[in-house]
C-alpha atoms as a PDB file:
ATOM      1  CA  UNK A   1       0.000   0.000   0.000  1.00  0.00           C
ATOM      2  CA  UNK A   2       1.066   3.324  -1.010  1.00  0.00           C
ATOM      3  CA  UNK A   3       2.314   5.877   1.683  1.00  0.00           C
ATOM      4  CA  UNK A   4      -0.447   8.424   2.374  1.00  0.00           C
ATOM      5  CA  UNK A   5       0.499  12.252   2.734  1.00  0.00           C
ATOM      6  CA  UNK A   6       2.352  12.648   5.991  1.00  0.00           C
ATOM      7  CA  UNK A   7       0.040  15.077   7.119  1.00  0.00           C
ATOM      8  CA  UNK A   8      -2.643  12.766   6.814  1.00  0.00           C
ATOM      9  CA  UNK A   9      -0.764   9.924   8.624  1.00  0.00           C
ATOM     10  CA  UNK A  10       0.003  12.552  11.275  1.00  0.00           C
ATOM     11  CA  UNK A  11      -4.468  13.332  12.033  1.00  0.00           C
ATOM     12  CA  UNK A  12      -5.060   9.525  11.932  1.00  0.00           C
ATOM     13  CA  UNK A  13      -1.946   8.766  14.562  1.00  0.00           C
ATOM     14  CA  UNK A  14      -3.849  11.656  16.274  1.00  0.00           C
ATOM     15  CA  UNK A  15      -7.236  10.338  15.781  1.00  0.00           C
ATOM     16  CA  UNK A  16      -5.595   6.336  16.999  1.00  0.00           C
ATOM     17  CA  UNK A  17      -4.630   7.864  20.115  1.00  0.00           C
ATOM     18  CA  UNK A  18      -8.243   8.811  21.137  1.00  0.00           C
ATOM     19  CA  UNK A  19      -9.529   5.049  22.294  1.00  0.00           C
ATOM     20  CA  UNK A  20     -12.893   6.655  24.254  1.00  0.00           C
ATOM     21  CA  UNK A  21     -15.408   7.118  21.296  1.00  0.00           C
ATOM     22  CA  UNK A  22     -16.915  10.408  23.096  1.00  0.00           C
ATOM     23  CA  UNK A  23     -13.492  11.737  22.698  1.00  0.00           C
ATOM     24  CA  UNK A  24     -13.375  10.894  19.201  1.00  0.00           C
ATOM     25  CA  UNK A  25     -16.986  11.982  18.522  1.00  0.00           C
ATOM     26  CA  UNK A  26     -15.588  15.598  20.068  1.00  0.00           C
ATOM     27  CA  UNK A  27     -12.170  16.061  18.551  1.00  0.00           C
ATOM     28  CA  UNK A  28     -14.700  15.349  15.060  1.00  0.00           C
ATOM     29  CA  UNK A  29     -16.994  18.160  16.636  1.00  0.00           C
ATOM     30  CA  UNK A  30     -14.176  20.872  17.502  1.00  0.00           C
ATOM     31  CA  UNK A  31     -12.471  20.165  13.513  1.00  0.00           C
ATOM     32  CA  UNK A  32     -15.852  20.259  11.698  1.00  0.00           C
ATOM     33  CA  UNK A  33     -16.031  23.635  13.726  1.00  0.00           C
ATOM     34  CA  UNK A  34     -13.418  24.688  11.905  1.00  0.00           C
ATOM     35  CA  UNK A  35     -15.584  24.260   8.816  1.00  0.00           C
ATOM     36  CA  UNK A  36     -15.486  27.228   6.186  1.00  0.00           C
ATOM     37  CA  UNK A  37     -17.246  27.500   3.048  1.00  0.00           C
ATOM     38  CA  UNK A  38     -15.923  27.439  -0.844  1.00  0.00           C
ATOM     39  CA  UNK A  39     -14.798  30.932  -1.408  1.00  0.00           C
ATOM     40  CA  UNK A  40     -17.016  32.890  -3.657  1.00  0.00           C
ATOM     41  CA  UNK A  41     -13.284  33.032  -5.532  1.00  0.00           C
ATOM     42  CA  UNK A  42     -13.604  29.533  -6.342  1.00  0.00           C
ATOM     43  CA  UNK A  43     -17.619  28.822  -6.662  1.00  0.00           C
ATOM     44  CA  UNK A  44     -21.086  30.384  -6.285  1.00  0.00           C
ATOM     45  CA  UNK A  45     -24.406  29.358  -5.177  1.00  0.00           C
ATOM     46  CA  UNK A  46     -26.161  27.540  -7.010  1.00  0.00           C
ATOM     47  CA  UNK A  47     -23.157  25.344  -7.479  1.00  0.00           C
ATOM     48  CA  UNK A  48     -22.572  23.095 -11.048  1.00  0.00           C
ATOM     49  CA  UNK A  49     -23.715  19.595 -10.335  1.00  0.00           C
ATOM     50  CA  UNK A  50     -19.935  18.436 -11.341  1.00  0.00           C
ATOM     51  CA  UNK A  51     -18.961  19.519  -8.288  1.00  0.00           C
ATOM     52  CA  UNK A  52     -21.595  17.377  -6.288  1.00  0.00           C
ATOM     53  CA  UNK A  53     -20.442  14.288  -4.334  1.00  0.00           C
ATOM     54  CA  UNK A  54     -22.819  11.636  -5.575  1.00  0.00           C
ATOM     55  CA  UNK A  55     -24.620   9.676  -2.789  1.00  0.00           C
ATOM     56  CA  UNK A  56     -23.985  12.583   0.031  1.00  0.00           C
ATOM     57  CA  UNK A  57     -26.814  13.520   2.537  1.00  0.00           C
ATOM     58  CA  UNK A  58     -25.101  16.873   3.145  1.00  0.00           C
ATOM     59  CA  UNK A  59     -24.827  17.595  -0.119  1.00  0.00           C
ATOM     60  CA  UNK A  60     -21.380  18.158  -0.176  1.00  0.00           C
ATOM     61  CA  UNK A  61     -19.045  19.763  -3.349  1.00  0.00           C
ATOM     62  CA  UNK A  62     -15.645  19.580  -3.905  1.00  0.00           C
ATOM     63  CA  UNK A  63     -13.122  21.782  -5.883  1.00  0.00           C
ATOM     64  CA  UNK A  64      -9.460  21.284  -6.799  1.00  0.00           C
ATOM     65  CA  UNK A  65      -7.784  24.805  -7.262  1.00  0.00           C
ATOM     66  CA  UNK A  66      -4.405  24.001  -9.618  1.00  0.00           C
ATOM     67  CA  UNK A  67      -1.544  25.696  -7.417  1.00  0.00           C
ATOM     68  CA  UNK A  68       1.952  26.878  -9.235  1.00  0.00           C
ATOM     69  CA  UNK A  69       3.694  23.478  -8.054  1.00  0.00           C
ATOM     70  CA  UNK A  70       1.904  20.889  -9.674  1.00  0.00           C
ATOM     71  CA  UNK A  71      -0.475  20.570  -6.426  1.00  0.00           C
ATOM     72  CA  UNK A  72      -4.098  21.469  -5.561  1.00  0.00           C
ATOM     73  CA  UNK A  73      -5.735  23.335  -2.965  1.00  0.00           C
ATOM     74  CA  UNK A  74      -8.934  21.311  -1.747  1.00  0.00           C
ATOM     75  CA  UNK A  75     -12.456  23.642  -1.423  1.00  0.00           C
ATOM     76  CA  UNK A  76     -15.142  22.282  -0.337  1.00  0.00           C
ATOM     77  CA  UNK A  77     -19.687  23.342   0.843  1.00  0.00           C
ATOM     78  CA  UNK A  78     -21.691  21.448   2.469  1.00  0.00           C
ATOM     79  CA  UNK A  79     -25.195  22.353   2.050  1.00  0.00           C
ATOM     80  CA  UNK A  80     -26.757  20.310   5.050  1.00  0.00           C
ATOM     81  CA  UNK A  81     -26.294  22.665   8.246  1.00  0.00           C
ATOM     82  CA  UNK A  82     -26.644  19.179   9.677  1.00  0.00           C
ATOM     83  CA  UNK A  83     -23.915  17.513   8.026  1.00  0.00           C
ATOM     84  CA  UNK A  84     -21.266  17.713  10.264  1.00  0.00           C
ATOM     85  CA  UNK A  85     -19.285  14.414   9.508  1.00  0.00           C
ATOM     86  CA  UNK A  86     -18.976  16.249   6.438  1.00  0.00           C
ATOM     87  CA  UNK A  87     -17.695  18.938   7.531  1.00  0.00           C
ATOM     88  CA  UNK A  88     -15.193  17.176  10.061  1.00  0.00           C
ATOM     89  CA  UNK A  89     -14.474  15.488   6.577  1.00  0.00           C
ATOM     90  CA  UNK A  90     -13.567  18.566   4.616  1.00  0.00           C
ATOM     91  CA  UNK A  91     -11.902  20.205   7.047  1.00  0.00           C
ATOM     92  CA  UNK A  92      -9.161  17.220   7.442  1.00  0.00           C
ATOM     93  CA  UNK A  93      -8.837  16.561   3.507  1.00  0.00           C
ATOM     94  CA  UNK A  94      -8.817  20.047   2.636  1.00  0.00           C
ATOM     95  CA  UNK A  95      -6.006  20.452   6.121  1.00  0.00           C
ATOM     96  CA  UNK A  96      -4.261  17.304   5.153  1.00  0.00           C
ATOM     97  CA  UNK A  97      -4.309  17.011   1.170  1.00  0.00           C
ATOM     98  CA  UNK A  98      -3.855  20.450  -0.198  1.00  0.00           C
ATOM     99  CA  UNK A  99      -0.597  20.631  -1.555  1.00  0.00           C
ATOM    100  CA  UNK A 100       0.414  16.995  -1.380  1.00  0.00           C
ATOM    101  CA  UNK A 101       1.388  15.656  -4.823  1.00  0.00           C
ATOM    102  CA  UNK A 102      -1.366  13.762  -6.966  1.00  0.00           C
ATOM    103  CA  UNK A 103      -0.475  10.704  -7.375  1.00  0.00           C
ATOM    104  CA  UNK A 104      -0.509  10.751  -3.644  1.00  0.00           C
ATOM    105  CA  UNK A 105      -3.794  12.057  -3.158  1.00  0.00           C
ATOM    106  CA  UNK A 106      -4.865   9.500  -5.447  1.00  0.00           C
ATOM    107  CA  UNK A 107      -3.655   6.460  -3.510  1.00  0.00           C
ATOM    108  CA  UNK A 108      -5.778   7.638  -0.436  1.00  0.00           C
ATOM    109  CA  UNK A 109      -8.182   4.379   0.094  1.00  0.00           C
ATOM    110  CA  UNK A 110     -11.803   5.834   0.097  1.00  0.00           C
ATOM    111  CA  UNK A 111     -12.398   3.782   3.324  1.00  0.00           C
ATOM    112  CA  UNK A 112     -10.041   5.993   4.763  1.00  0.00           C
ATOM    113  CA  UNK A 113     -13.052   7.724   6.494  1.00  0.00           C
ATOM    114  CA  UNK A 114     -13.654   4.356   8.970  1.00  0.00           C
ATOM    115  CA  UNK A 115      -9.574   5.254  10.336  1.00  0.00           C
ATOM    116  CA  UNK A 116     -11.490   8.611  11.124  1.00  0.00           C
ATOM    117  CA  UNK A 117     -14.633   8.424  11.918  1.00  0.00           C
ATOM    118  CA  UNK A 118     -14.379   4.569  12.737  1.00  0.00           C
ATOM    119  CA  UNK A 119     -16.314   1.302  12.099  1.00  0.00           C
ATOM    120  CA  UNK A 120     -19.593   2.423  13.609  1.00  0.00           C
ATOM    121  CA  UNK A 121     -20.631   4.649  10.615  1.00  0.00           C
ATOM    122  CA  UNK A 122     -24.388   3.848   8.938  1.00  0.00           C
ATOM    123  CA  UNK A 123     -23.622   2.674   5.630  1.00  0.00           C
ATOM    124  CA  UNK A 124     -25.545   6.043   4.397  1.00  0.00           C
ATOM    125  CA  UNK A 125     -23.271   8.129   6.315  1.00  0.00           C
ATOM    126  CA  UNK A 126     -20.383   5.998   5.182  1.00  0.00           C
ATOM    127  CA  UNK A 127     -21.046   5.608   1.383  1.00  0.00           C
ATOM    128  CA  UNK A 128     -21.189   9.553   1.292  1.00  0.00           C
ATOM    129  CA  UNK A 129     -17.897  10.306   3.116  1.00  0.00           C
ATOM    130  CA  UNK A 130     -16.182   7.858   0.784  1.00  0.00           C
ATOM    131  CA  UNK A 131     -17.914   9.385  -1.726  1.00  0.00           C
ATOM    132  CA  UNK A 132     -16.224  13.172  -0.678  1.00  0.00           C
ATOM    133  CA  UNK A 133     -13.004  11.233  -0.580  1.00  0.00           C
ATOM    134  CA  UNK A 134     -13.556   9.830  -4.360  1.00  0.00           C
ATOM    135  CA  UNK A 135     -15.123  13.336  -5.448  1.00  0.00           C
ATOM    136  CA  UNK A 136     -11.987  15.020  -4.605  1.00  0.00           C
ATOM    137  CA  UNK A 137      -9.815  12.274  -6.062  1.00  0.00           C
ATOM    138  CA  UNK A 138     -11.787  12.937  -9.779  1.00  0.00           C
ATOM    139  CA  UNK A 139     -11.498  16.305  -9.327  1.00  0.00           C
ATOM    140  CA  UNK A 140      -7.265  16.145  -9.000  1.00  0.00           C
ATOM    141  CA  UNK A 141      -7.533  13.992 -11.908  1.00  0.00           C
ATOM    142  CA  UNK A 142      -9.474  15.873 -14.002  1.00  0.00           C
ATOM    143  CA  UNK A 143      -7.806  19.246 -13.387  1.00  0.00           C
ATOM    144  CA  UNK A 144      -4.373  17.375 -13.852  1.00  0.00           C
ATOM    145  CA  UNK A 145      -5.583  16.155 -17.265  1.00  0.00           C
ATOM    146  CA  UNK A 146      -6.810  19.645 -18.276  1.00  0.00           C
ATOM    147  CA  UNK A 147      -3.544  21.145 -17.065  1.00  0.00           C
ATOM    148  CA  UNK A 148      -1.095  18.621 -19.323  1.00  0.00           C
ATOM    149  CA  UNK A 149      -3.086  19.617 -22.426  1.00  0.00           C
ATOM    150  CA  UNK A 150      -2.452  23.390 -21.509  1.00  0.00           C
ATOM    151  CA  UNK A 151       0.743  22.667 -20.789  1.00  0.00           C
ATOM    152  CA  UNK A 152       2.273  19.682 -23.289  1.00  0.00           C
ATOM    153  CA  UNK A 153       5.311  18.376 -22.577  1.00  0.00           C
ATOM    154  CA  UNK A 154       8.405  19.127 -24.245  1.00  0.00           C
END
């Protein structure tokens, strides 16, 4: 299995270290507070459907802003004010991703949400974070491919 992005591997040695659930469940809390919207920069209301994570109750989007070094910056809105797994979710791929190399970002396992949130997770619940993790996965390819055609080699 491919390395994940250190800073990544740093929130779930973080996250490992928490073995009460309720203290879990809180650290989740205090990052999804932390939560901040796509900037208007990036994306306004109402949002293009390609930006939708299929299969999310919070109705979450994802962005991939090209950066000068090859990398992405990770934006992301969740529309459910409920949605706070979501927006624990964002907060630590957008914290832990942005700026990491693709192919790196691209060997993140989708169930990489049970090492956060653990195994408890509805399969609803589960089947839309994986879904945010996927979304944003597309969305470094695609840009990628739409960067090498501005920018052939050679």
């Amino acid at each position: 299995m491919a390395a994940l992005p250190a800073k990544l591997q740093e929130t779930l040695d973080t996250l490992a270290l928490l073995e009460d659930r309720s203290d879990r469940i809180q650290m989740l809390i205090d990052v999804a507070d932390r939560f901040t919207d796509v900037p208007e920069s990036i994306a306004r209301r109402p949002f293009a459907e390609e930006h939708r994570v299929p299969g999310c109750e919070s109705e979450a989007f994802v962005w991939a802003e090209p950066r000068g070094d090859g990398a992405f910056r990770y934006h992301f809105a969740v529309e459910n004010p409920q949605g706070v797994s979501a927006m624990a979710l964002a907060v630590i791929l957008g914290d832990t991703l942005s700026g990491s190399p693709p192919a790196q970002v691209a060997a993140v396992p989708a169930d990489v949400v049970y090492r956060i949130f653990g195994n408890e997770l509805s399969m609803g619940k589960s089947i839309g974070l994986m879904g945010m993790v996927c979304k944003l996965q597309s969305e470094t390819a695609r840009q990628s491919a739409e960067r090498d055609v501005r920018q052939p080699a050679g």
